[in-house]
Protein backbone atom coordinates (compact mmCIF):
# COMPACT_ATOMS: atom_id res chain seq x y z
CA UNK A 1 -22.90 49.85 51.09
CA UNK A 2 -25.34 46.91 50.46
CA UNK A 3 -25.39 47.65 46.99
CA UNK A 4 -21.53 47.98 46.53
CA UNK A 5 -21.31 44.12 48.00
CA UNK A 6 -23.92 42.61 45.91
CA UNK A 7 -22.12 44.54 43.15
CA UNK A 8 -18.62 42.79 44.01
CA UNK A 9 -20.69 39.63 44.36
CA UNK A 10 -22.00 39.78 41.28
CA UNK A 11 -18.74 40.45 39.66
CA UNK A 12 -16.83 37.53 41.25
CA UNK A 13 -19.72 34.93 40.09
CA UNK A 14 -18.85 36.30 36.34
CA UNK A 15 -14.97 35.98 36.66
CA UNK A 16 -15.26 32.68 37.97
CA UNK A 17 -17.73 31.63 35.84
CA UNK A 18 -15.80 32.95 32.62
CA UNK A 19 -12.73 31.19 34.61
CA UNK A 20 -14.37 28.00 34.76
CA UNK A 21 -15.60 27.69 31.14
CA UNK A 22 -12.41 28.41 29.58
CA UNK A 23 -10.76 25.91 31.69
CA UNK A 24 -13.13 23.71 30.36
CA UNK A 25 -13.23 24.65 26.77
CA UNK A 26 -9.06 24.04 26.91
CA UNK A 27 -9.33 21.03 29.04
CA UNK A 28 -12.17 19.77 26.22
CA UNK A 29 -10.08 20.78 23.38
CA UNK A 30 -6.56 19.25 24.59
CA UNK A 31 -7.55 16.11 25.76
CA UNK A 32 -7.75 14.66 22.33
CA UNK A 33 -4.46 15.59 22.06
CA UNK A 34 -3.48 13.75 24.60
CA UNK A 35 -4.99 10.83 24.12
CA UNK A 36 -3.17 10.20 20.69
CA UNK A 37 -1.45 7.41 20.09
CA UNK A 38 2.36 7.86 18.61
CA UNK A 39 2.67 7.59 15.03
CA UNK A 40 5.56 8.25 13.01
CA UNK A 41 6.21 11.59 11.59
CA UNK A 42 5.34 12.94 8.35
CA UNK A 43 7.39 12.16 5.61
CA UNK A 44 8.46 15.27 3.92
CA UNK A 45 6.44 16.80 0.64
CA UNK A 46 7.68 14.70 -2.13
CA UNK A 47 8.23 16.63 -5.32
CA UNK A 48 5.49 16.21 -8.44
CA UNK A 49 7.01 14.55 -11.42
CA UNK A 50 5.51 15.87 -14.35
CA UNK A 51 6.07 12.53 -16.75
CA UNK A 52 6.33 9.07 -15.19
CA UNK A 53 6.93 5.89 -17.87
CA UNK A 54 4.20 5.48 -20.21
CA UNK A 55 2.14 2.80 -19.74
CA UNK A 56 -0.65 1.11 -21.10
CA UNK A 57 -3.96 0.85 -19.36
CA UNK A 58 -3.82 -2.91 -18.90
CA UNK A 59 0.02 -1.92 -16.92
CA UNK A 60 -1.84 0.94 -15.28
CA UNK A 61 -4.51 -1.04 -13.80
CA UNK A 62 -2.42 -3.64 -12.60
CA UNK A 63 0.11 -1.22 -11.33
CA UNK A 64 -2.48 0.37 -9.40
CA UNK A 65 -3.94 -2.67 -7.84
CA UNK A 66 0.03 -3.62 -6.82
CA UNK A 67 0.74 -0.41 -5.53
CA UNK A 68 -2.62 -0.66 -3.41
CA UNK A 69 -1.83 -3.74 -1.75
CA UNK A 70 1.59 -2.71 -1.31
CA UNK A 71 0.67 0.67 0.77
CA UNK A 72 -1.84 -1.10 2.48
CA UNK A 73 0.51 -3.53 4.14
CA UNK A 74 3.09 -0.79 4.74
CA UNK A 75 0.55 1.08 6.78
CA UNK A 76 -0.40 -1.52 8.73
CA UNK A 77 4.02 -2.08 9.45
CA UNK A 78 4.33 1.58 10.48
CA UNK A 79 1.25 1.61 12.66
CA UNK A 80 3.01 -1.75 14.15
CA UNK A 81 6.40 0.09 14.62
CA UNK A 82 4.52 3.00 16.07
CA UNK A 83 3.31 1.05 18.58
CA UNK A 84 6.40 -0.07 19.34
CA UNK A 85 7.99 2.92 19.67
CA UNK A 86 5.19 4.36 22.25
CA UNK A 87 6.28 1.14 24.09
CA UNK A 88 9.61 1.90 24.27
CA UNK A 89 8.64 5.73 25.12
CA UNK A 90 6.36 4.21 27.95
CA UNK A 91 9.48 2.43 29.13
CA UNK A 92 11.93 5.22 29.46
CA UNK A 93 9.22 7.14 31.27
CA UNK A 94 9.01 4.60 33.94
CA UNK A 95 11.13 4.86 36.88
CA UNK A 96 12.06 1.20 36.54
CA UNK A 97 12.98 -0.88 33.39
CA UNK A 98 15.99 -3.33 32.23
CA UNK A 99 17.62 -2.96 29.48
CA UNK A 100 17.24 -6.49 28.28
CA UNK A 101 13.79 -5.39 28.30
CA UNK A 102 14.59 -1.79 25.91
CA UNK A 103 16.68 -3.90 23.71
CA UNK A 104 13.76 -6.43 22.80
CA UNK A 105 11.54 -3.42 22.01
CA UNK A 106 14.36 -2.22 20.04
CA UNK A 107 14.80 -5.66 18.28
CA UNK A 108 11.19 -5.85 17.57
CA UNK A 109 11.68 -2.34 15.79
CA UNK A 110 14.11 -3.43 13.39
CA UNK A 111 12.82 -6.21 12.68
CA UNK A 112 9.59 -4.86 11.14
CA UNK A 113 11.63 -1.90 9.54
CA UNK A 114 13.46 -4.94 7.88
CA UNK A 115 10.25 -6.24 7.16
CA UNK A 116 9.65 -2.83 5.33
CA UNK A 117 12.20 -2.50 3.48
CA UNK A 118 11.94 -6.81 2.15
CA UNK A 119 8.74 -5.77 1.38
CA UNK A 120 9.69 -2.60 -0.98
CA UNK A 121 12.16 -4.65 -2.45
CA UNK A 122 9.61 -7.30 -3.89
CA UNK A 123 6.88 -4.73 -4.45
CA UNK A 124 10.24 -2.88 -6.36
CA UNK A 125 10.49 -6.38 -8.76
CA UNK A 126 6.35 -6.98 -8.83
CA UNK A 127 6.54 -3.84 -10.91
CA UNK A 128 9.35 -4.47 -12.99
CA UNK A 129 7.51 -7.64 -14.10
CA UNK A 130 4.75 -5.09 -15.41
CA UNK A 131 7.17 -2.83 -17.13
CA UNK A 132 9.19 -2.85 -20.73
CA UNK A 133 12.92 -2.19 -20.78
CA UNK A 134 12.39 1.62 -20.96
CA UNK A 135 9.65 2.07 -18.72
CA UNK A 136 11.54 0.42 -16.05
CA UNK A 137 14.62 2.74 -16.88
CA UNK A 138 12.64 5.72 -16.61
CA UNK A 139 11.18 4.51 -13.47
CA UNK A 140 14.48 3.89 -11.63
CA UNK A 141 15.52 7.52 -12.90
CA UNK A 142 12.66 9.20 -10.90
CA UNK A 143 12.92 7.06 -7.82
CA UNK A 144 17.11 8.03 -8.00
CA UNK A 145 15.80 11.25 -7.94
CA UNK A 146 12.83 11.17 -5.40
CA UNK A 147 14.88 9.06 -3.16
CA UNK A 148 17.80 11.32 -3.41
CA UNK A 149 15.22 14.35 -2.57
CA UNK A 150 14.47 12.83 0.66
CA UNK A 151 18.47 12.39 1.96
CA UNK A 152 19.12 15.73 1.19
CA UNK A 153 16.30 17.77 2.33
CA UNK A 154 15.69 15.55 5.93
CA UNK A 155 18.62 17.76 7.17
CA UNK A 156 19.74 20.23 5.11
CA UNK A 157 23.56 20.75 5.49
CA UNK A 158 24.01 17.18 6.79
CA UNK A 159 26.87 15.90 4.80
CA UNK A 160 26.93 12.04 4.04
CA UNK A 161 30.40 9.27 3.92
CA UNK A 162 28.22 7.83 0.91
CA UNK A 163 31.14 4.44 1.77
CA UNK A 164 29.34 3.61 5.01
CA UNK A 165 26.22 5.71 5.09
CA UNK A 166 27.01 7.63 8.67
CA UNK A 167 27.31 11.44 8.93
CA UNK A 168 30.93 12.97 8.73
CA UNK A 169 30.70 14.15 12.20
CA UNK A 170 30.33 10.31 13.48
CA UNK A 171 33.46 9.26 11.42
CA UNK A 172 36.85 9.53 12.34
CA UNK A 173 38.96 12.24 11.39
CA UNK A 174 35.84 13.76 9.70
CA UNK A 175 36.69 13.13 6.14
């Protein structure tokens, strides 16, 4: 009988040990998780253009260099309007809040995505200063198409009022 408890014994310290470290090894490996701040989703795979405008080295170089300074900035917006929007997640979660105080947040929001978009627009005519006639042609051509990629594929089936910009649904009479 002696042996038959120390046997049970023996068993239960290995289940709870095995217990315990997988506990741990989750709790380890979703805390990280956790932890992460909000950043905005991925934007979708944009498709590979096999010619672009063709360019000279000098255009190339400073092209690049634009394009760097450009992106760099753009991160540093998104990370900002992340930030915001974890605020105004934070917010909602909490069991009090105004809505004066939702609206600033949402304010703050558009304005950087206004900042954004100001910001695309002059990095758009930095690089038309760089560019001929044709180069500049073909470039519009492949951002018509790249930026016509992204409205259709975002929601596939999602029909667009191209007069105001709001899905069919939202309009009236659903024309």
């Amino acid at each position: 009988m002696n042996k038959w408890i120390i046997a049970l014994l023996i068993f239960s310290l290995a289940v709870n040990v095995a217990v315990v470290g997988t506990l741990v090894y989750y709790w380890t490996q979703t805390k990280g998780a956790q932890t992460a701040r909000f950043s905005p989703p991925p934007l979708p795979e944009r498709p590979r253009f096999k010619r672009g405008p063709n360019l000279s080295p000098e255009q190339r170089q400073k092209i690049r260099q634009l394009r760097q300074e450009y992106f760099a900035t753009v991160r540093e917006i998104r990370r900002t309007i992340g930030t915001y929007h974890e605020e105004l997640m934070d917010m909602l979660a909490s069991d009090s809040f105004s809505r004066d105080s939702l609206q600033v947040v949402v304010e703050k929001i558009a304005r950087k995505q206004m900042e954004l978009e100001q910001l695309t627009v002059a990095h758009l005519l930095d690089l038309r200063k760089n560019m001929d006639r044709e180069q500049w042609q073909q470039f519009v051509k492949r951002l018509r198409r790249e930026k016509s990629f992204f409205l259709d594929k975002r929601r596939p089936g999602r029909k667009i009022n191209r007069d105001n910009m709001k899905p069919l649904y939202l309009n009236k009479g659903g024309k």
